[in-house]
N, C-alpha and C. Protein backbone atom coordinates (compact mmCIF):
# COMPACT_ATOMS: atom_id res chain seq x y z
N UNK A 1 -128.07 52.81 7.21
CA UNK A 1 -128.56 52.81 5.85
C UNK A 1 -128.98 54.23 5.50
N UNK A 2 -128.43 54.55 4.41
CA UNK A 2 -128.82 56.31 3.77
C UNK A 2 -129.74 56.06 3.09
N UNK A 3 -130.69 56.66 2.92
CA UNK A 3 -131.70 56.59 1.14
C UNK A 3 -131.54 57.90 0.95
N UNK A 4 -131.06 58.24 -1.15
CA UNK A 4 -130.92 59.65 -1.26
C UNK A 4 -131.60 59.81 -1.98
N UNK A 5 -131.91 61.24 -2.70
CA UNK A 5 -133.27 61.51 -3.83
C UNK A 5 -133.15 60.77 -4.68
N UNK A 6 -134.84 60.33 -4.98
CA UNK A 6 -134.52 59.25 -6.52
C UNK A 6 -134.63 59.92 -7.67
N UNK A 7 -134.44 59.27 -8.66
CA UNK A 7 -134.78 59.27 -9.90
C UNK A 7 -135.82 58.70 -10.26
N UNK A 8 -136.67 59.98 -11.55
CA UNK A 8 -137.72 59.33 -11.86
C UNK A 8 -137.97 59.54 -13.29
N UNK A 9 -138.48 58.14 -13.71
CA UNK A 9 -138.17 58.30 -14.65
C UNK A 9 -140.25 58.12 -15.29
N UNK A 10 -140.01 57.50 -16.64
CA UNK A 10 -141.92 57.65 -17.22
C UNK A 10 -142.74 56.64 -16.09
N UNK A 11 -141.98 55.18 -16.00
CA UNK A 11 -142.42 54.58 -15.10
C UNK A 11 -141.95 53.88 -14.23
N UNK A 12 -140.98 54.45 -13.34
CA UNK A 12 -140.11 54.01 -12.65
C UNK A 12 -139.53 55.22 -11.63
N UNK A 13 -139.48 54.49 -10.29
CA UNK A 13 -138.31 55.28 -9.50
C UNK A 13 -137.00 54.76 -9.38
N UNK A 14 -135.67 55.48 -9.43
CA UNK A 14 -134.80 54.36 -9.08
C UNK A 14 -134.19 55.19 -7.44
N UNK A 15 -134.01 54.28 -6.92
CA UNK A 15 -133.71 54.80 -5.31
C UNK A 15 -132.17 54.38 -4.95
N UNK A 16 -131.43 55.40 -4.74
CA UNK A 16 -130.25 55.20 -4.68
C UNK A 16 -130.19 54.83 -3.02
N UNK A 17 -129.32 53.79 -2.77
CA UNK A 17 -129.31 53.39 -0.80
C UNK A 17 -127.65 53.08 -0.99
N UNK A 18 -127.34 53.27 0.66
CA UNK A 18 -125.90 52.90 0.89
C UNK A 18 -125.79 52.23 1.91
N UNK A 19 -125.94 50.91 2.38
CA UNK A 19 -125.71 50.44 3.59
C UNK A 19 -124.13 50.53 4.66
N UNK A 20 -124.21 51.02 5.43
CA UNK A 20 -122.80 50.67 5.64
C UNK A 20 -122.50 50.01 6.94
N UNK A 21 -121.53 49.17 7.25
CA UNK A 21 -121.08 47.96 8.02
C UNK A 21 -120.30 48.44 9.47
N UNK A 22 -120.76 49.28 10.31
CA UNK A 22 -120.32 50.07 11.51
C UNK A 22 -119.68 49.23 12.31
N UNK A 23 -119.86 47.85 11.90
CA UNK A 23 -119.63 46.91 13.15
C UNK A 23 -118.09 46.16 13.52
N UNK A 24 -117.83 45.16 14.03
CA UNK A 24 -116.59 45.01 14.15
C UNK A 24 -116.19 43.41 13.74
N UNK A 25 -117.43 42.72 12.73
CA UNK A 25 -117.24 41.99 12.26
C UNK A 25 -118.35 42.11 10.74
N UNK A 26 -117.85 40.86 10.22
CA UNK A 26 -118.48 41.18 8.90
C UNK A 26 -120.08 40.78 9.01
N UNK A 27 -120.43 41.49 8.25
CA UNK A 27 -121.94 40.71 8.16
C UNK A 27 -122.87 41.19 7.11
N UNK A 28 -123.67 40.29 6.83
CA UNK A 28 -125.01 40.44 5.59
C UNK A 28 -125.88 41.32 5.75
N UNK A 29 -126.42 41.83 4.70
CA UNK A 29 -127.57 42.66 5.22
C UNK A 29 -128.60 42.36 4.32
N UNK A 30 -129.86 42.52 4.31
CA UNK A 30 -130.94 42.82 3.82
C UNK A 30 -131.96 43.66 4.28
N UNK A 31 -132.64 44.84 3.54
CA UNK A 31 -133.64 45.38 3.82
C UNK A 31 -134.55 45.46 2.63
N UNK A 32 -135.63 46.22 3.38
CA UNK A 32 -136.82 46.71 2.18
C UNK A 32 -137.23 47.97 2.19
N UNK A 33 -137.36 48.47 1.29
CA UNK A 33 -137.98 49.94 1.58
C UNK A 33 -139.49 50.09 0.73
N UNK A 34 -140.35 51.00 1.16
CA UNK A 34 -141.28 51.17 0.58
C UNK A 34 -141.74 52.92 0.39
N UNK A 35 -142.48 53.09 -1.61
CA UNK A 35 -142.43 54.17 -1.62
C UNK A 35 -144.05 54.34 -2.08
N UNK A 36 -144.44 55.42 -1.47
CA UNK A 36 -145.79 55.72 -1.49
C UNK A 36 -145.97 57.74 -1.87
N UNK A 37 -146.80 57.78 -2.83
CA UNK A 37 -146.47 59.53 -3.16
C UNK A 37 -148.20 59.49 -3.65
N UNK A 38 -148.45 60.68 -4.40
CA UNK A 38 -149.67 60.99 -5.20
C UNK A 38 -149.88 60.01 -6.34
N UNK A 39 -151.75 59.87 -6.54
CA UNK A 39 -151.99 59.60 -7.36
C UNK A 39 -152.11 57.69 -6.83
N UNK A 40 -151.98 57.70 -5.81
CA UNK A 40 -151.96 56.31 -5.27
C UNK A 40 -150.83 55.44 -5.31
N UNK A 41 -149.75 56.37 -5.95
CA UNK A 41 -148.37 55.42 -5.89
C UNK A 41 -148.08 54.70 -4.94
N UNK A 42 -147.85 53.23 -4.66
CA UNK A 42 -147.81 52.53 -3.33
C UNK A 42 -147.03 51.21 -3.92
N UNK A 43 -145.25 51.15 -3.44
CA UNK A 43 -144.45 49.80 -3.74
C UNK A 43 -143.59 49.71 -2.90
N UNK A 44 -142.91 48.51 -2.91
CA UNK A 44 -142.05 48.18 -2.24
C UNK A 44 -140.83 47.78 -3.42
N UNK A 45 -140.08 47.75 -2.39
CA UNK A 45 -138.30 46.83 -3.31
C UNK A 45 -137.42 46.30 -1.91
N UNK A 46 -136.85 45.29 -2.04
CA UNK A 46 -135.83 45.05 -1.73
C UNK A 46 -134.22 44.55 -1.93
N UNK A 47 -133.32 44.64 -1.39
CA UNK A 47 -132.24 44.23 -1.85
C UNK A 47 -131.59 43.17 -0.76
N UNK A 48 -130.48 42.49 -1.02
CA UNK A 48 -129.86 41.66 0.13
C UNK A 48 -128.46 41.76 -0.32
N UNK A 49 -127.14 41.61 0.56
CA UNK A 49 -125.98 41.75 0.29
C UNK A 49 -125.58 40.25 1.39
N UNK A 50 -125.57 39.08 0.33
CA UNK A 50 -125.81 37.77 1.17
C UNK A 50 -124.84 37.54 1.19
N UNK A 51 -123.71 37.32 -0.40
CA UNK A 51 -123.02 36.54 -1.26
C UNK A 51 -121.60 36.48 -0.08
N UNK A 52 -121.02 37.83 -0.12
CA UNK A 52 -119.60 37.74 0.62
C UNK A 52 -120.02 39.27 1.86
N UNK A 53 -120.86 39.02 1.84
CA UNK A 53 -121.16 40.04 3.04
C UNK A 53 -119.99 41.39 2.87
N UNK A 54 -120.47 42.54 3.72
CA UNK A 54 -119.62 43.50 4.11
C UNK A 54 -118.57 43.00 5.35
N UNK A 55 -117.51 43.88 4.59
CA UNK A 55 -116.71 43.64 6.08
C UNK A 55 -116.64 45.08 6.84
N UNK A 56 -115.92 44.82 7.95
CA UNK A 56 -116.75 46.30 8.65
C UNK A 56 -115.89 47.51 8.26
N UNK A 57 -116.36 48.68 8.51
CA UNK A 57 -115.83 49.64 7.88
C UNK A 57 -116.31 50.06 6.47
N UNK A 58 -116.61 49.14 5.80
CA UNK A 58 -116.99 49.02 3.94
C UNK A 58 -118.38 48.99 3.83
N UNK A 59 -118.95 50.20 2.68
CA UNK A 59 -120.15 50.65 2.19
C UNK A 59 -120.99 49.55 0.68
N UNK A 60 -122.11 49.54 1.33
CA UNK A 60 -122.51 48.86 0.01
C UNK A 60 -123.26 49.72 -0.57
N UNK A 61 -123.09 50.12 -1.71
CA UNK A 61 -124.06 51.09 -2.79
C UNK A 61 -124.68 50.62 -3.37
N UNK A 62 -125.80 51.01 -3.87
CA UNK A 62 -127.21 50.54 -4.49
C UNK A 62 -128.02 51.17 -5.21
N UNK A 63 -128.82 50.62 -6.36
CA UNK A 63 -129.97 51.28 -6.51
C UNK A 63 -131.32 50.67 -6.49
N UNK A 64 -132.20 50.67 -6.24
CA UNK A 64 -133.40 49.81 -6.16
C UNK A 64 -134.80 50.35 -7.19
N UNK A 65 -134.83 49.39 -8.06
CA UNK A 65 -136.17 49.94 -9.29
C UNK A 65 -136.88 50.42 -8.64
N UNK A 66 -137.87 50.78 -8.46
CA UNK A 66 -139.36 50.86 -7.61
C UNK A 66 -140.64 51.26 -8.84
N UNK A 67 -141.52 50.45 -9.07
CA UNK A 67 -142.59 50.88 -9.98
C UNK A 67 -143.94 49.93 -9.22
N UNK A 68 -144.95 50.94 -9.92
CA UNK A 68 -146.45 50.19 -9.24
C UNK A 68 -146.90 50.29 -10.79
N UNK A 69 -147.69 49.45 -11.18
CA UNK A 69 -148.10 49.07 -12.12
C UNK A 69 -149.51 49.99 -12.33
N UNK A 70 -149.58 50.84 -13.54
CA UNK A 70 -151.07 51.52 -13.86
C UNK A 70 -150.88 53.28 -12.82
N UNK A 71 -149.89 53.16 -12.18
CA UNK A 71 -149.56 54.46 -11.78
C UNK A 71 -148.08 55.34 -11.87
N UNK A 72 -148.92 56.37 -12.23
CA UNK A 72 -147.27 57.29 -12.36
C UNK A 72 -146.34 57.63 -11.31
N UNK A 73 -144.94 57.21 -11.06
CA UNK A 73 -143.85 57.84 -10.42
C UNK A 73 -144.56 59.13 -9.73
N UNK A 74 -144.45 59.34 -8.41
CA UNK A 74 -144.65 60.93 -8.23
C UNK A 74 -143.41 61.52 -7.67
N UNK A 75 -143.42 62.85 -7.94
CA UNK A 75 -142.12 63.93 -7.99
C UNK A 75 -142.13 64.26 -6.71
N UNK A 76 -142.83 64.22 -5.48
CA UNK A 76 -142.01 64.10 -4.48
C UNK A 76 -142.68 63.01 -3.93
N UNK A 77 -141.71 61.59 -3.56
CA UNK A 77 -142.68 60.35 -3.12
C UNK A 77 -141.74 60.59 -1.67
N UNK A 78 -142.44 59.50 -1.03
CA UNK A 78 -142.29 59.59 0.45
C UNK A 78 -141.90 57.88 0.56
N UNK A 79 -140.59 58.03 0.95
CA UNK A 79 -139.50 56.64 1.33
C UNK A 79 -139.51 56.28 2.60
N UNK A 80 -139.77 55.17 2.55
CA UNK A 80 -139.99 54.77 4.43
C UNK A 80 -138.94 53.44 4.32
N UNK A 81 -138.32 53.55 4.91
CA UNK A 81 -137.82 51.69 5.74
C UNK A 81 -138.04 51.22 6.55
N UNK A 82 -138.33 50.25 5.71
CA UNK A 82 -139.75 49.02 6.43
C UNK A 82 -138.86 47.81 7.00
N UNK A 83 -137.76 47.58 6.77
CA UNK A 83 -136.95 46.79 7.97
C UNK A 83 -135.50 46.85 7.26
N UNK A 84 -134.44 46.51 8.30
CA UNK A 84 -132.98 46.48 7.56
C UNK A 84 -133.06 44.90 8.75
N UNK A 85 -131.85 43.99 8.16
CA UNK A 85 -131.48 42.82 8.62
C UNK A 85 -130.28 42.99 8.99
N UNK A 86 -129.20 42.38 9.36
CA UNK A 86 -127.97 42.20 9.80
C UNK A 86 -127.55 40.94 10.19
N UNK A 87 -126.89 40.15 9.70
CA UNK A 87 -126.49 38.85 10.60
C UNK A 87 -125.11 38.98 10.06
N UNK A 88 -124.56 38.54 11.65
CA UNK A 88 -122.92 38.77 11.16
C UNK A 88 -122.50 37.40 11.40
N UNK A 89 -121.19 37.33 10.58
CA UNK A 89 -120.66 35.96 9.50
C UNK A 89 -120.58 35.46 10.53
N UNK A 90 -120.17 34.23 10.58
CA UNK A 90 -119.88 33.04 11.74
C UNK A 90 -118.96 32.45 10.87
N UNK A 91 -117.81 32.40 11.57
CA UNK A 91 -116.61 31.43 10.70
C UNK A 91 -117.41 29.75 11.32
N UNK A 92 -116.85 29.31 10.46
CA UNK A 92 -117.10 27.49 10.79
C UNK A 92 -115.53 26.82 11.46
């Protein structure tokens, strides 16, 4: 998983992520990330790629809102990932 510089906007970050599928079968992913900067900025977001999963080799691109309510976006926030998931498909 990449996270690249966000965008910020009056009250909002948007966080661009790319998961990608290294493996040798397909599988789902979900993670969360959390962004914390000045001024007490402190949120989380997550995303999930459930529906038809990645197959391997293939990138999932993203962007993820991120806002805390009553505080401003800060211009350099600090991105942490707080877990990534993986479960790979199981044919029936």
């Amino acid at each position: 998983m990449t996270v690249y510089t966000p965008r910020r906007d009056k009250e909002t970050l948007t966080v661009p992520v790319k998961v990608v599928n290294s493996g040798k079968k397909r599988a789902f992913y979900r993670f969360r990330i959390r962004v914390t900067g000045t001024g007490g900025f402190d949120a989380t977001a997550s995303a999930s790629a459930e529906v038809v999963g990645l197959y391997p080799d293939t990138s999932w691109p993203t962007a993820l809102t991120v806002r805390d309510p009553g505080h401003t976006p800060p211009a350099n926030p600090h991105i942490t990932i707080v877990s990534v998931e993986r479960d790979v498909y199981k044919s029936r």
